[in-house]
C-alpha atoms as a PDB file:
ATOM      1  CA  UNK A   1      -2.068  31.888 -65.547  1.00  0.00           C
ATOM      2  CA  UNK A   2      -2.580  28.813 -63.670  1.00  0.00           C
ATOM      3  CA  UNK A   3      -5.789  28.275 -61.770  1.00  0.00           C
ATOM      4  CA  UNK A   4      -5.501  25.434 -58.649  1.00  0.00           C
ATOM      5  CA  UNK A   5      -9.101  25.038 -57.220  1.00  0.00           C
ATOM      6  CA  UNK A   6     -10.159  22.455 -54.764  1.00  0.00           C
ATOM      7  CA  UNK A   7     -13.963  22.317 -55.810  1.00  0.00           C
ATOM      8  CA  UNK A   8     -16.715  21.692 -52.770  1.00  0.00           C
ATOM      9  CA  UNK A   9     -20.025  19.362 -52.951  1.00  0.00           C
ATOM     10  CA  UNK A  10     -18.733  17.543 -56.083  1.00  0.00           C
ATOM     11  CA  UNK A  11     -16.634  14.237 -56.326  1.00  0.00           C
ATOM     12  CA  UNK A  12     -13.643  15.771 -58.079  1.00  0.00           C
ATOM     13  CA  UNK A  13     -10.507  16.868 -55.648  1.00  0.00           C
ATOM     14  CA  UNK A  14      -9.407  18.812 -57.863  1.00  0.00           C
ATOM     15  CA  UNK A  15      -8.981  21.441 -60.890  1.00  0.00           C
ATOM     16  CA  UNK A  16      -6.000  22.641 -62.685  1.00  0.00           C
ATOM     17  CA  UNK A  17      -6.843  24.934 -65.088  1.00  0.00           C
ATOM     18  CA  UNK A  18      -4.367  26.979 -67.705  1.00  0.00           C
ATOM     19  CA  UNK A  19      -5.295  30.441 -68.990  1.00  0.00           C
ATOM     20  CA  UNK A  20      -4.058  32.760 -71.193  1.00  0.00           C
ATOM     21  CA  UNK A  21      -5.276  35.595 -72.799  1.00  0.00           C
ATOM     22  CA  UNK A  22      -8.207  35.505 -70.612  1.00  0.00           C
ATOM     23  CA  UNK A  23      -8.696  31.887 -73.545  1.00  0.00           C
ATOM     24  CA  UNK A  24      -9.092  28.174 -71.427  1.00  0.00           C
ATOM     25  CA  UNK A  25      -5.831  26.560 -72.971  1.00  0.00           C
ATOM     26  CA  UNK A  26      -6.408  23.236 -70.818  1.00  0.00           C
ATOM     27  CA  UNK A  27      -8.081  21.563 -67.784  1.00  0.00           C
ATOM     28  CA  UNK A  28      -6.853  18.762 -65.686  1.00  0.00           C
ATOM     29  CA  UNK A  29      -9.070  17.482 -63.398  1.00  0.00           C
ATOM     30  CA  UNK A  30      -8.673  14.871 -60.268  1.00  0.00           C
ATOM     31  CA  UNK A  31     -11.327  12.483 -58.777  1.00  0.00           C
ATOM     32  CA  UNK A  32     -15.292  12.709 -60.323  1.00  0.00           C
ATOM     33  CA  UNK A  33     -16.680  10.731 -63.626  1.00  0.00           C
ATOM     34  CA  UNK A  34     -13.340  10.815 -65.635  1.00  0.00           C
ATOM     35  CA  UNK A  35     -14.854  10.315 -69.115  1.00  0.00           C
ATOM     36  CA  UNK A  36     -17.612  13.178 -68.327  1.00  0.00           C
ATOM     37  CA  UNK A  37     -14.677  15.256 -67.208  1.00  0.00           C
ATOM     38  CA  UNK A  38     -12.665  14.616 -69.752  1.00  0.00           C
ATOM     39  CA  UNK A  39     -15.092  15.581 -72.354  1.00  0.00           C
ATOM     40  CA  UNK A  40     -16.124  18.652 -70.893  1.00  0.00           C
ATOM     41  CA  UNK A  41     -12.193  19.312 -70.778  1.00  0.00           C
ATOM     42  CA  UNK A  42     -11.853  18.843 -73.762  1.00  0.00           C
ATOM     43  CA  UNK A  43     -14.689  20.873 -75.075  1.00  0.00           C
ATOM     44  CA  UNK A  44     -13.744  23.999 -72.986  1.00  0.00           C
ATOM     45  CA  UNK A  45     -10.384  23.887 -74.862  1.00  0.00           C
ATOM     46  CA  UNK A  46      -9.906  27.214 -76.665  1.00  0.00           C
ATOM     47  CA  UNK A  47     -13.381  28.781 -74.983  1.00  0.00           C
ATOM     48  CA  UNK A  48     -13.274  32.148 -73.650  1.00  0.00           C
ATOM     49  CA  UNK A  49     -13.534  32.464 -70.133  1.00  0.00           C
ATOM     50  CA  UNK A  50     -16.882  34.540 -69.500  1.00  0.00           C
ATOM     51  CA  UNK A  51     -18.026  32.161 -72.224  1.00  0.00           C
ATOM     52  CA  UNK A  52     -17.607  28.910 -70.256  1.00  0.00           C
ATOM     53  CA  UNK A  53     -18.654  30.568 -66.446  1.00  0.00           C
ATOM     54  CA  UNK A  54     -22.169  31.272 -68.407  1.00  0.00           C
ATOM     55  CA  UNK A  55     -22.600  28.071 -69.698  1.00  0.00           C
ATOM     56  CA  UNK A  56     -21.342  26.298 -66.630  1.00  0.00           C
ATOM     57  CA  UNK A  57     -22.574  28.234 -63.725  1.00  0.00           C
ATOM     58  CA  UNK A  58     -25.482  27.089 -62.126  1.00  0.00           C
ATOM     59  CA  UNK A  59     -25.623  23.561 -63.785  1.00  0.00           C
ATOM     60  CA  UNK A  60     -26.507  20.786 -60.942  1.00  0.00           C
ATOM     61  CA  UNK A  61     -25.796  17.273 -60.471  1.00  0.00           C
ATOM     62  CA  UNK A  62     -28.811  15.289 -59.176  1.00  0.00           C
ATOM     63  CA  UNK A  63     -30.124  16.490 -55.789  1.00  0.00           C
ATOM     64  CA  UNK A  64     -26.569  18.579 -55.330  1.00  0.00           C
ATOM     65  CA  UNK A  65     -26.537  22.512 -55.268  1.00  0.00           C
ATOM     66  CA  UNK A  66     -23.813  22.463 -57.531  1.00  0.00           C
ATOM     67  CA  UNK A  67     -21.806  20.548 -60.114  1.00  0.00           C
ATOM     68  CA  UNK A  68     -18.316  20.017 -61.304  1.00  0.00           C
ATOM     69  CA  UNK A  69     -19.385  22.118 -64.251  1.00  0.00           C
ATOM     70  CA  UNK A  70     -20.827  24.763 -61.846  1.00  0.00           C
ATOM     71  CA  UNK A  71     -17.241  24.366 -59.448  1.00  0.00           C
ATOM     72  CA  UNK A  72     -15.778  24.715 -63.176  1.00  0.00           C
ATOM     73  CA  UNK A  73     -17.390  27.872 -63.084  1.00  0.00           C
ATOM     74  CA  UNK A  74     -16.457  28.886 -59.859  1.00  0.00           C
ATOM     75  CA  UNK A  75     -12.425  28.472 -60.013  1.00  0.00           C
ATOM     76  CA  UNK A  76     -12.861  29.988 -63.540  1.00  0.00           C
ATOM     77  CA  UNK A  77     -13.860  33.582 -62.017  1.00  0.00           C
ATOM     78  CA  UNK A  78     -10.907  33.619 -59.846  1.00  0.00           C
ATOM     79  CA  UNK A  79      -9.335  34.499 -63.765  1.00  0.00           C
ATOM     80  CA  UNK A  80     -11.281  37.669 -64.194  1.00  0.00           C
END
């Protein structure tokens, strides 16, 4: 399954996200801090789903209500 999310509040445009077997296979992610995101791509790899919403979800970035971990999150549920 492919996962297209355009995330709100954050600087990243967007997510592309690849699931299978309800397992994150990858994450490509447009706009934000590309090294942060790439990390945090790259540490998702092979995560469960449900796994990575609860770590994710609810994370904020400075004074924001949300995150692109938290948007992460968000696009991610859209898979259950």
């Amino acid at each position: 399954m492919t996962i297209r999310y355009t995330p709100r509040g954050v600087c990243s445009r967007a997510f592309e996200i690849e699931v299978e077997d309800d397992t994150i296979q990858s994450i490509q992610v447009t706009g934000g801090c590309d090294g942060n995101l790439k990390g945090l791509s790259s540490l998702l790899k092979g995560m469960r789903v449900e796994e990575a919403i609860q770590r994710m979800e609810g994370i904020r970035c400075g004074g924001k209500p949300t995150s692109c971990p938290d948007q992460l999150a968000q696009a991610l549920k859209t898979a259950l």
